[in-house]
PDB file of N, CA and C in Angstrom:
ATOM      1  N   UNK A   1      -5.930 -16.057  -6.511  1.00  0.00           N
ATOM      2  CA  UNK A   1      -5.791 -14.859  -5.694  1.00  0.00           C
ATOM      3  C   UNK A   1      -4.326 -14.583  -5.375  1.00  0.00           C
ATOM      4  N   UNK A   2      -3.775 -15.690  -4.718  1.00  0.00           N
ATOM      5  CA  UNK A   2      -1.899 -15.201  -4.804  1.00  0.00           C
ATOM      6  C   UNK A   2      -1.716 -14.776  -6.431  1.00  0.00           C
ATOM      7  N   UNK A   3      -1.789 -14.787  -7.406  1.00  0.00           N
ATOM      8  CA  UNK A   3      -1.046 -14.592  -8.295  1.00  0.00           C
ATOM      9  C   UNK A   3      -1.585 -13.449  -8.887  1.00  0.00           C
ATOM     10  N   UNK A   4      -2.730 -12.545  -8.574  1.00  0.00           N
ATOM     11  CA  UNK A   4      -3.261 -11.236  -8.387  1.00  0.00           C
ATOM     12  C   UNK A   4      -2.047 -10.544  -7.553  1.00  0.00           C
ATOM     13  N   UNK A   5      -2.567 -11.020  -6.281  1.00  0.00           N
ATOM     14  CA  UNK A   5      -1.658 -10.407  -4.723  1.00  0.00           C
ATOM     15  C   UNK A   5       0.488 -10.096  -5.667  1.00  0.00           C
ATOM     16  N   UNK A   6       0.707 -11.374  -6.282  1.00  0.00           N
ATOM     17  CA  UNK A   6       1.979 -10.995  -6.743  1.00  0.00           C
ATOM     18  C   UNK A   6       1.934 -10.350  -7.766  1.00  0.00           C
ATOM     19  N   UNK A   7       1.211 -10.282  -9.089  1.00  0.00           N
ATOM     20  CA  UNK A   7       1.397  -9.491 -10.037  1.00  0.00           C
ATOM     21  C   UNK A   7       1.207  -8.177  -9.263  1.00  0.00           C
ATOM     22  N   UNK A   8       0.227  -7.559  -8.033  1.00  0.00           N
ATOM     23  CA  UNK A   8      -0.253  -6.204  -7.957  1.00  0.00           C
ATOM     24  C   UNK A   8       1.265  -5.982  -6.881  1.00  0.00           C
ATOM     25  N   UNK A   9       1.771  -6.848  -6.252  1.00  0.00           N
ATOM     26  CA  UNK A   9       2.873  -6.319  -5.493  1.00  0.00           C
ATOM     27  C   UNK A   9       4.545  -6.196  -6.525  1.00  0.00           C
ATOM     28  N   UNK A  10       4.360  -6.722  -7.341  1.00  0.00           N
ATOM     29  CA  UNK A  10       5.442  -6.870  -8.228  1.00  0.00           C
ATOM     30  C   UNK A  10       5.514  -5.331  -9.321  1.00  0.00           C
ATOM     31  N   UNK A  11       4.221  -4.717  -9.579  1.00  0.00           N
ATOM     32  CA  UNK A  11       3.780  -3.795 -10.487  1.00  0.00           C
ATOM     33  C   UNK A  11       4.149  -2.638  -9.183  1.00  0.00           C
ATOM     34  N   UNK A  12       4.043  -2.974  -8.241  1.00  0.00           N
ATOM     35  CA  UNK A  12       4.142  -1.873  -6.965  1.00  0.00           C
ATOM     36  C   UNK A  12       5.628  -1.623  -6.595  1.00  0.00           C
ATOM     37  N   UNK A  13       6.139  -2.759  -6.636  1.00  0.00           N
ATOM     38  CA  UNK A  13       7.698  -2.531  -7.118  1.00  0.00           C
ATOM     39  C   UNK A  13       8.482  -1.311  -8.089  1.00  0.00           C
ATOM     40  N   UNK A  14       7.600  -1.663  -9.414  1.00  0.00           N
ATOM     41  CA  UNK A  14       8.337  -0.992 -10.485  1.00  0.00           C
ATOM     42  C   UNK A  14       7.324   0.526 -10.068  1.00  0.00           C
ATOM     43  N   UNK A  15       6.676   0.829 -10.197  1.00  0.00           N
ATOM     44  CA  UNK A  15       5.786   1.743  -9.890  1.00  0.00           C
ATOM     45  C   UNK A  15       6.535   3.056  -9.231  1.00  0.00           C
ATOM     46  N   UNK A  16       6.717   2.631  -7.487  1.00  0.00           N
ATOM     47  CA  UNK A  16       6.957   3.247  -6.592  1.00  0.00           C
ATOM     48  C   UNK A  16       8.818   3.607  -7.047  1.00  0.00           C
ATOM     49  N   UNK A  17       9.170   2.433  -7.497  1.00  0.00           N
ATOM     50  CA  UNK A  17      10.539   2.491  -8.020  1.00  0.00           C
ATOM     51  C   UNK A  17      10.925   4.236  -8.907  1.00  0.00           C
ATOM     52  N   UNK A  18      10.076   4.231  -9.572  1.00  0.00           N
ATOM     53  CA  UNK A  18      10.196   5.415 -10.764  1.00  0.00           C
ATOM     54  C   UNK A  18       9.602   6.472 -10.769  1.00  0.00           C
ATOM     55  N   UNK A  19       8.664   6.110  -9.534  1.00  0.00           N
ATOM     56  CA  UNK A  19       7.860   7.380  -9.473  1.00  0.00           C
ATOM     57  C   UNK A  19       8.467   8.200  -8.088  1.00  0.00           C
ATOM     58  N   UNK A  20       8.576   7.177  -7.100  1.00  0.00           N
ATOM     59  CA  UNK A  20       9.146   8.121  -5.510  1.00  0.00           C
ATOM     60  C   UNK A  20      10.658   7.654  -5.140  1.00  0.00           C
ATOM     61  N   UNK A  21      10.694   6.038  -5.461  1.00  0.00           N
ATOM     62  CA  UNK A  21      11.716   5.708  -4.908  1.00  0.00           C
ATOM     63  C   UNK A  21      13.493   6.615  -5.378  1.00  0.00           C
ATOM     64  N   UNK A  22      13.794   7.088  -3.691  1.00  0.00           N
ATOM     65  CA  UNK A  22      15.211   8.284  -4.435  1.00  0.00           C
ATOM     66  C   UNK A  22      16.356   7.152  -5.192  1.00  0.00           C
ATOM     67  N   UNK A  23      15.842   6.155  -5.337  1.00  0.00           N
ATOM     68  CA  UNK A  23      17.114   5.265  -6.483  1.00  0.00           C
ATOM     69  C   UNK A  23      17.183   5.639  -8.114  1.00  0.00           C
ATOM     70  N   UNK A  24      15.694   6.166  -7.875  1.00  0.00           N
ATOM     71  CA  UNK A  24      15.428   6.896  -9.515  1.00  0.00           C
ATOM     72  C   UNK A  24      15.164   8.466  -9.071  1.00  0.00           C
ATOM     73  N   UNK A  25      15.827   8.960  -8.330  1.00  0.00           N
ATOM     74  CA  UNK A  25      15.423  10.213  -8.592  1.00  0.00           C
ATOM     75  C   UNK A  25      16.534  10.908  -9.574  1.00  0.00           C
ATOM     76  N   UNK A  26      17.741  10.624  -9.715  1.00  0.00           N
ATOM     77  CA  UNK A  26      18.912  11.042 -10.688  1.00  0.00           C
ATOM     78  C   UNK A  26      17.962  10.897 -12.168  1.00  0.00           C
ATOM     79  N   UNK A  27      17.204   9.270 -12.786  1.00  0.00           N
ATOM     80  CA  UNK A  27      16.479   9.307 -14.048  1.00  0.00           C
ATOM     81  C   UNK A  27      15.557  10.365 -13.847  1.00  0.00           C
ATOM     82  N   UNK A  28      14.585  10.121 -12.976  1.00  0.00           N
ATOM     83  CA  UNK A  28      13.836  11.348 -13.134  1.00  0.00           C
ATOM     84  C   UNK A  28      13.841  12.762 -13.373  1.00  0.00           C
ATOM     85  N   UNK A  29      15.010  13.372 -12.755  1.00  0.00           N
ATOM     86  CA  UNK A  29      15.675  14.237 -12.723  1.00  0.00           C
ATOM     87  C   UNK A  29      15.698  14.381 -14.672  1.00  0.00           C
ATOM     88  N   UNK A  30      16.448  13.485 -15.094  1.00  0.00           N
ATOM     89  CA  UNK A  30      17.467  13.459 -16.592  1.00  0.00           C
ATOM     90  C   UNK A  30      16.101  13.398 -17.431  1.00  0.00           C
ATOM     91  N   UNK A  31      15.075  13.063 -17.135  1.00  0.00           N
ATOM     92  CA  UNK A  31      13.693  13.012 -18.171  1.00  0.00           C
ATOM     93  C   UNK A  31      13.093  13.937 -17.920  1.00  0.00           C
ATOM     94  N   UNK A  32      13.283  14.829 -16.758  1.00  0.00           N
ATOM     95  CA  UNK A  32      12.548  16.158 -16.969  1.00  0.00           C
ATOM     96  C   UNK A  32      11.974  16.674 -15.663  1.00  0.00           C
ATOM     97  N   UNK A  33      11.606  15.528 -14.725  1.00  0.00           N
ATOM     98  CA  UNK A  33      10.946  15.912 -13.416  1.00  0.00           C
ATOM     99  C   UNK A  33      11.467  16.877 -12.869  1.00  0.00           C
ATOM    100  N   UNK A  34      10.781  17.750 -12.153  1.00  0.00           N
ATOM    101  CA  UNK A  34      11.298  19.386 -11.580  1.00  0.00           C
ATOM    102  C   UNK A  34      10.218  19.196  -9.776  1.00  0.00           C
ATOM    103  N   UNK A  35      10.939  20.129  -9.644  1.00  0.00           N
ATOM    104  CA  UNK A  35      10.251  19.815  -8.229  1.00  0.00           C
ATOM    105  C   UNK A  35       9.579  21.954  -7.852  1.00  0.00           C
ATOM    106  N   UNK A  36       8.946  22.574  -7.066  1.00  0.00           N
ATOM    107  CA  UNK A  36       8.989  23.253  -6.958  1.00  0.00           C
ATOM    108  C   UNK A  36       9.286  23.546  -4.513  1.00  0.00           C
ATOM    109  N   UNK A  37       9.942  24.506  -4.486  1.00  0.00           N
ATOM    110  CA  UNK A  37       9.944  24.248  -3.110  1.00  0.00           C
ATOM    111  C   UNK A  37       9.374  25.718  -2.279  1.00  0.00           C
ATOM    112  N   UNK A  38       9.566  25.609  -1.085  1.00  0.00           N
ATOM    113  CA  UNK A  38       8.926  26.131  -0.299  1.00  0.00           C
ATOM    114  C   UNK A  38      10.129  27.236   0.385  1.00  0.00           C
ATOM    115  N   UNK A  39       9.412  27.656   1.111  1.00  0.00           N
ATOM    116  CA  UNK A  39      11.106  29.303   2.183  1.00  0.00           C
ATOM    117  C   UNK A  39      11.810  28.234   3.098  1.00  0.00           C
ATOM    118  N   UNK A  40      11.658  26.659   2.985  1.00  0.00           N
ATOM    119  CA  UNK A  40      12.316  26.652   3.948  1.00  0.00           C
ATOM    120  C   UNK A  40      13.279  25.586   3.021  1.00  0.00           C
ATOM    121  N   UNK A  41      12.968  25.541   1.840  1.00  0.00           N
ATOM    122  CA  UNK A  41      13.610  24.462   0.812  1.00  0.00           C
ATOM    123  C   UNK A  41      12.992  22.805   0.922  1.00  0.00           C
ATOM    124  N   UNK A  42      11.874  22.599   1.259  1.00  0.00           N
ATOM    125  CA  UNK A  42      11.035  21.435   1.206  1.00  0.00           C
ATOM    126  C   UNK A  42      10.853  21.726  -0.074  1.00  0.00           C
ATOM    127  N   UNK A  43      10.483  20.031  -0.966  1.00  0.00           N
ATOM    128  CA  UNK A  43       9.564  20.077  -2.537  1.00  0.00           C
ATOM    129  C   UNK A  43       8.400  20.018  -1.927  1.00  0.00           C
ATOM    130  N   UNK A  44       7.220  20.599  -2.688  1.00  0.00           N
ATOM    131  CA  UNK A  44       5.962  21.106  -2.069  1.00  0.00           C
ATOM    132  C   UNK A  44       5.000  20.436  -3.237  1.00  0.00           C
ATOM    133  N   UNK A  45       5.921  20.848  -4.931  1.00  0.00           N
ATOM    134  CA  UNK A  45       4.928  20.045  -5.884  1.00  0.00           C
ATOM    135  C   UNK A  45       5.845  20.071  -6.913  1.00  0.00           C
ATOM    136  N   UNK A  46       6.034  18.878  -7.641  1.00  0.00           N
ATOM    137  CA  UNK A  46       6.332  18.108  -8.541  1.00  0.00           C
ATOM    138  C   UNK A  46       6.089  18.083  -9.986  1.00  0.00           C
ATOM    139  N   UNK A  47       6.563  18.445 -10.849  1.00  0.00           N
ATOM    140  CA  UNK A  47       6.037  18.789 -12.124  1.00  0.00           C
ATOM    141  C   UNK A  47       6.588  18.435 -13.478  1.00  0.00           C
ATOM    142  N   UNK A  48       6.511  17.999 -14.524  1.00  0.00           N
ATOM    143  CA  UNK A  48       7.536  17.139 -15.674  1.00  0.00           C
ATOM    144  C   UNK A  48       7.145  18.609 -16.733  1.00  0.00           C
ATOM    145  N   UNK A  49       8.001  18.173 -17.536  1.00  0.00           N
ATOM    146  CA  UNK A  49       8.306  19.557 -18.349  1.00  0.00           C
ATOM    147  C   UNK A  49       8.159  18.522 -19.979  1.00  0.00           C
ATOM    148  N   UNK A  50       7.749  17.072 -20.322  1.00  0.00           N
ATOM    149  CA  UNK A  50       7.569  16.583 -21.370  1.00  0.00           C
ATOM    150  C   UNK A  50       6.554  15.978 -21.439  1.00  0.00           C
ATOM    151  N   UNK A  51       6.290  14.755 -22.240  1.00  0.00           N
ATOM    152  CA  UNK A  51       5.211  14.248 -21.895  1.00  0.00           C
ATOM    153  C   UNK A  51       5.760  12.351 -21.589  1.00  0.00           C
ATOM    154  N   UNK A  52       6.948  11.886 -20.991  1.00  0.00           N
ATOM    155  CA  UNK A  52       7.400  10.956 -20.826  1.00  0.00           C
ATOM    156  C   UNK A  52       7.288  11.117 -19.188  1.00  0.00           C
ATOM    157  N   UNK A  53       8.343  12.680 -18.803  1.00  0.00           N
ATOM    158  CA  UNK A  53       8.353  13.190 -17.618  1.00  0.00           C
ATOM    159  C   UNK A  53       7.159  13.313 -16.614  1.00  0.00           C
ATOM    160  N   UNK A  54       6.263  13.828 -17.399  1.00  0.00           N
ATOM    161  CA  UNK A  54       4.571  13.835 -16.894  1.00  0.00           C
ATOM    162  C   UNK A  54       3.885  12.277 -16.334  1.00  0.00           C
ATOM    163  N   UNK A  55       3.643  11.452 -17.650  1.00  0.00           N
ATOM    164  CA  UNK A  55       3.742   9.902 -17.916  1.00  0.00           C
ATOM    165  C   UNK A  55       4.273   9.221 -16.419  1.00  0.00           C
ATOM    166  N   UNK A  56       5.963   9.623 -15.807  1.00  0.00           N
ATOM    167  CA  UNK A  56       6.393   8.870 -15.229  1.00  0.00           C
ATOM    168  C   UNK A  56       5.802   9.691 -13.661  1.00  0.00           C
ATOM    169  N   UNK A  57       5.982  10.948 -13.490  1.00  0.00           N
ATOM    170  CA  UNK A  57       4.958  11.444 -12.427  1.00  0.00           C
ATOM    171  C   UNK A  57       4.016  11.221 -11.769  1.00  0.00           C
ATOM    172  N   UNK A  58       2.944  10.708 -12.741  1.00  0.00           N
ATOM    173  CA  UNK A  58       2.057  10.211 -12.464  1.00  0.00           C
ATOM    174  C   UNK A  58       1.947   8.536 -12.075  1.00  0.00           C
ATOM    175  N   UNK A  59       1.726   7.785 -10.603  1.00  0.00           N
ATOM    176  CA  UNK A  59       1.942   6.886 -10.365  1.00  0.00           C
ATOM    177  C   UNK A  59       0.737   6.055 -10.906  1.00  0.00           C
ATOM    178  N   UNK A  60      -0.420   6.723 -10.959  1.00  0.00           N
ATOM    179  CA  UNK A  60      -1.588   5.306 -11.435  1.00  0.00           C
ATOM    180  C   UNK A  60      -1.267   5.554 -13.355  1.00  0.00           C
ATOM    181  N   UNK A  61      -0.396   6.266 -13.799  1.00  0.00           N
ATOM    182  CA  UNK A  61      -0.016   5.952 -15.082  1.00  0.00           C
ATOM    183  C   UNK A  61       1.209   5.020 -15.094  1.00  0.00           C
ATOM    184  N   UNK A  62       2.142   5.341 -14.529  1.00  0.00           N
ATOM    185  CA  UNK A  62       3.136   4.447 -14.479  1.00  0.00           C
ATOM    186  C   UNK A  62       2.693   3.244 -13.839  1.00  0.00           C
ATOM    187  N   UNK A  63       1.685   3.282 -12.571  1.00  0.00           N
ATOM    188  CA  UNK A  63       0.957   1.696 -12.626  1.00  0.00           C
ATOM    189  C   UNK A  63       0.589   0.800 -13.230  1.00  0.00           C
ATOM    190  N   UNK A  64      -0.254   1.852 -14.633  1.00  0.00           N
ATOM    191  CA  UNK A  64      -0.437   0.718 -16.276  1.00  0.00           C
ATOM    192  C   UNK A  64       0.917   0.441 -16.719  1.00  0.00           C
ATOM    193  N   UNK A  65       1.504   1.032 -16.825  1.00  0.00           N
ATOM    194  CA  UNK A  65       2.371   0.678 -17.719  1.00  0.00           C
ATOM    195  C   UNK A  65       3.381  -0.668 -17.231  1.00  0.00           C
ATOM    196  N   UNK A  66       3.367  -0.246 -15.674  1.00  0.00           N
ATOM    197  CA  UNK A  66       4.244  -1.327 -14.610  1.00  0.00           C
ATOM    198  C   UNK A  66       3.355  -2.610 -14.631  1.00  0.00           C
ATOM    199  N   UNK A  67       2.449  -2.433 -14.884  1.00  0.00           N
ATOM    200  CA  UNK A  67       1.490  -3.852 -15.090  1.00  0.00           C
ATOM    201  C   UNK A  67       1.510  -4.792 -16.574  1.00  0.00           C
ATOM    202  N   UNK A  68       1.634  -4.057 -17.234  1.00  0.00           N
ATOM    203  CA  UNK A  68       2.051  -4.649 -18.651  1.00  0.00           C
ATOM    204  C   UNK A  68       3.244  -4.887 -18.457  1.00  0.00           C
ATOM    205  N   UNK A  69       3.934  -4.483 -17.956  1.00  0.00           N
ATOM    206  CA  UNK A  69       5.979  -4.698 -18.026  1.00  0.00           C
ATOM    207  C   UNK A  69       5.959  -5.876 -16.751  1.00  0.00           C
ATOM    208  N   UNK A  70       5.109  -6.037 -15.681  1.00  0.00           N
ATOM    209  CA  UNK A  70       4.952  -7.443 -15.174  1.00  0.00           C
ATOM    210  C   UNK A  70       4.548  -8.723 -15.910  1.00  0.00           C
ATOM    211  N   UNK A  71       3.365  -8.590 -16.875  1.00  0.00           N
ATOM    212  CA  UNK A  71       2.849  -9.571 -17.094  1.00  0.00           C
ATOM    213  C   UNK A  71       3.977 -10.168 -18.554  1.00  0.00           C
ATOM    214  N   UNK A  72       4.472  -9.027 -19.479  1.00  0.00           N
ATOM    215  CA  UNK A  72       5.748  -9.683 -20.204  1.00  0.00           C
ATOM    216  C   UNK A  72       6.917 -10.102 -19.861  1.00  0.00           C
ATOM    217  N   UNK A  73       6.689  -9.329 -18.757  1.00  0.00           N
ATOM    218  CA  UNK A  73       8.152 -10.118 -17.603  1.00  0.00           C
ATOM    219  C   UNK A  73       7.827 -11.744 -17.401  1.00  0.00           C
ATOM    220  N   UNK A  74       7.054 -12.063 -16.721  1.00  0.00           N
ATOM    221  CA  UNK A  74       6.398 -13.549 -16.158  1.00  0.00           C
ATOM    222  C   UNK A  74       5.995 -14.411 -17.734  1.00  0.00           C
ATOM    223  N   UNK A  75       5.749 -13.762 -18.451  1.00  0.00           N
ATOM    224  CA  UNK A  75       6.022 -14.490 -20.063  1.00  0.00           C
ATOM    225  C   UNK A  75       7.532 -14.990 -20.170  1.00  0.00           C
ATOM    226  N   UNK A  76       8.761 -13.581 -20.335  1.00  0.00           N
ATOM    227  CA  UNK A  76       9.432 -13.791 -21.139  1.00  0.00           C
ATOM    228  C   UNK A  76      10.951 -14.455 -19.832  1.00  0.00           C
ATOM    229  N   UNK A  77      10.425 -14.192 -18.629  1.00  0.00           N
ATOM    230  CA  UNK A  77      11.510 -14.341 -17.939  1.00  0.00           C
ATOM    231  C   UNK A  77      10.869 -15.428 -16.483  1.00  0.00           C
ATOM    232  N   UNK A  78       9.672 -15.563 -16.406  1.00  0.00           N
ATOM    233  CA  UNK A  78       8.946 -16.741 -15.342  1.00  0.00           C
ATOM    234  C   UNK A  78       8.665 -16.182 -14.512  1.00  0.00           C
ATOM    235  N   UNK A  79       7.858 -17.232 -13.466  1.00  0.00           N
ATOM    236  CA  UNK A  79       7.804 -16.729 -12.026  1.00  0.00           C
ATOM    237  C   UNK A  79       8.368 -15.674 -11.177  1.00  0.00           C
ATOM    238  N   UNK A  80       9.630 -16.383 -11.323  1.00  0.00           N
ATOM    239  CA  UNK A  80      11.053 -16.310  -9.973  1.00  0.00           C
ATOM    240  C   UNK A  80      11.007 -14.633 -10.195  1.00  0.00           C
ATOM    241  N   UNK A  81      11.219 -14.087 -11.555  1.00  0.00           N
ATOM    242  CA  UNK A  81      11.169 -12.583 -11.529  1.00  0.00           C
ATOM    243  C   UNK A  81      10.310 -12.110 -11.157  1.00  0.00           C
ATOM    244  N   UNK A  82       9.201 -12.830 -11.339  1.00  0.00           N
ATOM    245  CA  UNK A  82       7.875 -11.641 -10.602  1.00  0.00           C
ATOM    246  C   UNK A  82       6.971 -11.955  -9.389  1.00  0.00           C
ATOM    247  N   UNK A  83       8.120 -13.077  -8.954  1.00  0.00           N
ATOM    248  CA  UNK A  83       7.611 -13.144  -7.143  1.00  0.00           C
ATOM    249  C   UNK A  83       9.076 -12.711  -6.868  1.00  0.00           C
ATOM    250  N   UNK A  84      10.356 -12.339  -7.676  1.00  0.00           N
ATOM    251  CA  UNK A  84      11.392 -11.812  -6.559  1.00  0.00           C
ATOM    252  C   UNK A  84      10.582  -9.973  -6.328  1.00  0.00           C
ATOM    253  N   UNK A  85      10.453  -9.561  -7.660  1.00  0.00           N
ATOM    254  CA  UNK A  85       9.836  -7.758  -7.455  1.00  0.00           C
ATOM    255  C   UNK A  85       8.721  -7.989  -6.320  1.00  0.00           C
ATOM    256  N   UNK A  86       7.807  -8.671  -6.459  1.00  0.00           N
ATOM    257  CA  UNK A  86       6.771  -9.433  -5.365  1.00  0.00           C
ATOM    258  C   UNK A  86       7.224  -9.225  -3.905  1.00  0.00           C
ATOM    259  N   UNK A  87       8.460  -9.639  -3.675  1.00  0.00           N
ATOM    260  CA  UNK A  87       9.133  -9.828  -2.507  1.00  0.00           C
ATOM    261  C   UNK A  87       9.446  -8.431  -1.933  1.00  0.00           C
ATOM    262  N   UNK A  88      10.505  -7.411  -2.950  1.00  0.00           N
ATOM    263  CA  UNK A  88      10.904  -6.003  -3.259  1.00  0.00           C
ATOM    264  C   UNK A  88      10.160  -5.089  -2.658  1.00  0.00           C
ATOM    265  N   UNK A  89       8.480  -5.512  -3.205  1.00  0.00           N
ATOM    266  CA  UNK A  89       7.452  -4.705  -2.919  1.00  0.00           C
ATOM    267  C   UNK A  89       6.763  -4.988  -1.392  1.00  0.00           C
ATOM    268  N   UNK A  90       6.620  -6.159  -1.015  1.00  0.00           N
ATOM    269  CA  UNK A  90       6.722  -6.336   0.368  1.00  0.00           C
ATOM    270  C   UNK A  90       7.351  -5.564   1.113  1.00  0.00           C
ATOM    271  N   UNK A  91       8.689  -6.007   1.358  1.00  0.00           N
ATOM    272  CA  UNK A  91       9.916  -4.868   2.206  1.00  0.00           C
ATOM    273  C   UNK A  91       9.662  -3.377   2.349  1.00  0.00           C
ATOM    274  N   UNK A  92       9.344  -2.917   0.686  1.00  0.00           N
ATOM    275  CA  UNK A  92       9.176  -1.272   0.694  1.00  0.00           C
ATOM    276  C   UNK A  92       8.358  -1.180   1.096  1.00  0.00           C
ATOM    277  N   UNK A  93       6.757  -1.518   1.348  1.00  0.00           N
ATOM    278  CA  UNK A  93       5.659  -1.749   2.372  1.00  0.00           C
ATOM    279  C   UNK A  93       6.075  -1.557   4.117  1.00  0.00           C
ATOM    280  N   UNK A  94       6.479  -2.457   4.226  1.00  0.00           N
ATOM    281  CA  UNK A  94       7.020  -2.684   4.788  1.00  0.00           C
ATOM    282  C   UNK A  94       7.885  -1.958   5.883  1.00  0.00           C
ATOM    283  N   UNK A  95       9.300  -1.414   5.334  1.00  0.00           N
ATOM    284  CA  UNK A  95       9.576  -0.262   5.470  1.00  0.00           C
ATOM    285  C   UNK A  95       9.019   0.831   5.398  1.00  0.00           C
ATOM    286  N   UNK A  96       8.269   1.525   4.491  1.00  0.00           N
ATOM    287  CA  UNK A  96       7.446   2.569   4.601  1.00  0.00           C
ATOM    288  C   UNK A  96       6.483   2.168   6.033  1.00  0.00           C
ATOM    289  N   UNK A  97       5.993   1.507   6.387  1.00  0.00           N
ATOM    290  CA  UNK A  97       5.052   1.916   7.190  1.00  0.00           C
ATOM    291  C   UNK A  97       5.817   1.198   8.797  1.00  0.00           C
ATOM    292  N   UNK A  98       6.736   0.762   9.225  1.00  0.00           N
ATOM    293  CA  UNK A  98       7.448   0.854   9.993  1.00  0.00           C
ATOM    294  C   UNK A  98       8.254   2.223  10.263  1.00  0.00           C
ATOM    295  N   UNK A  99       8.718   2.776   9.635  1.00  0.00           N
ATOM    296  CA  UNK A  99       9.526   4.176   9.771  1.00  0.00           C
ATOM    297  C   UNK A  99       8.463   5.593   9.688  1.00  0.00           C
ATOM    298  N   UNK A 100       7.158   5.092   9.253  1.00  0.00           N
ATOM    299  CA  UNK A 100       5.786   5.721   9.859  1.00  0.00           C
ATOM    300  C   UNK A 100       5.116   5.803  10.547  1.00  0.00           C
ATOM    301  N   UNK A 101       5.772   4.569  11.710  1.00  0.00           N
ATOM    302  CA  UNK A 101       5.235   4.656  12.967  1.00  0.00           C
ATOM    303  C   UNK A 101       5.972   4.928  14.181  1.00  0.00           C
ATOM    304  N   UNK A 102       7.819   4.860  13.684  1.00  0.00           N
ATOM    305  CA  UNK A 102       8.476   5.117  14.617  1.00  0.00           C
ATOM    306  C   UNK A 102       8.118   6.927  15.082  1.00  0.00           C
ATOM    307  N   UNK A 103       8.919   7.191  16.718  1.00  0.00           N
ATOM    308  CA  UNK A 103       8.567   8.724  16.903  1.00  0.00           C
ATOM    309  C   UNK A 103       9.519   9.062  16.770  1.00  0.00           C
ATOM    310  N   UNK A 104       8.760  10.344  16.070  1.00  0.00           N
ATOM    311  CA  UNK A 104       9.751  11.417  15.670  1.00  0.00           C
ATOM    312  C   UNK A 104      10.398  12.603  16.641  1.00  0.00           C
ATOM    313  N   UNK A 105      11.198  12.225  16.960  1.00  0.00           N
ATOM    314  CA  UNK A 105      12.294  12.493  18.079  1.00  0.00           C
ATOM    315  C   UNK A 105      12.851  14.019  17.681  1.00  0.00           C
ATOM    316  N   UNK A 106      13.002  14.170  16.504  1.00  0.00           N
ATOM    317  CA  UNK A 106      13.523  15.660  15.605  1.00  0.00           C
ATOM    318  C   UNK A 106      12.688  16.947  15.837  1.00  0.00           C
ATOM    319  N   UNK A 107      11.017  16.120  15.775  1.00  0.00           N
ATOM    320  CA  UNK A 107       9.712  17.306  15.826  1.00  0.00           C
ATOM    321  C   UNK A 107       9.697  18.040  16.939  1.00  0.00           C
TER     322      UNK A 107
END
C-alpha cells in the first residue's frame, strides 16, 4: 500500500506539474495551450490548438502518461526519485489546501 500511496503521489507530481503548475505555464504556452478570458481578464477556459497541446490539457491523460514515466523512472533511476516527486507531491497538497483555507481578506 505505501508503494501505491508513492507511485500515485509521485505521478501527481508530474501531472499537476504540466498541466496547472505556473512553472510550466511558459511550455504550455510554446506547445499550444491558449486560454480564453472573461470582461474582467480572468481565464475562464483553456484550450490546445494540437493534439500534444490537447494530450497535456487534459490532466487524467497526462495522469497515464505521468504513471508510466513513474514506473520507468523507479526502474531506470530507483526509489530515492520516486519517493523524492512523492515528497513534491505532498507539499503541493499541501500547499494547495492550506492557502484554501486561509481568509480571503481581498473579497
Amino acid at each position: 500500500m505505501n508503494d501505491l500511496i508513492t507511485f500515485a503521489l509521485a505521478a501527481w507530481t508530474v501531472t499537476y506539474g504540466l498541466t496547472l503548475s505556473s512553472l510550466f505555464e511558459r511550455f504550455r504556452g510554446w506547445i499550444g495551450i491558449g486560454y480564453d478570458f472573461d470582461d474582467q481578464g480572468n481565464a475562464i477556459d483553456r484550450w490546445g490548438n494540437n493534439a500534444l497541446a490537447q494530450l497535456i490539457n487534459c490532466p487524467t491523460c497526462t495522469g497515464f502518461w505521468a504513471c508510466i514515466l513513474v514506473l520507468i523512472l523507479r526502474i531506470l533511476a530507483g526509489r530515492v526519485a520516486v519517493e523524492f516527486l512523492a515528497m513534491v507531491g505532498i507539499l503541493s497538497l499541501i500547499g494547495r489546501w492550506w492557502t484554501s483555507q486561509q481568509e480571503k481578506w481581498w473579497l
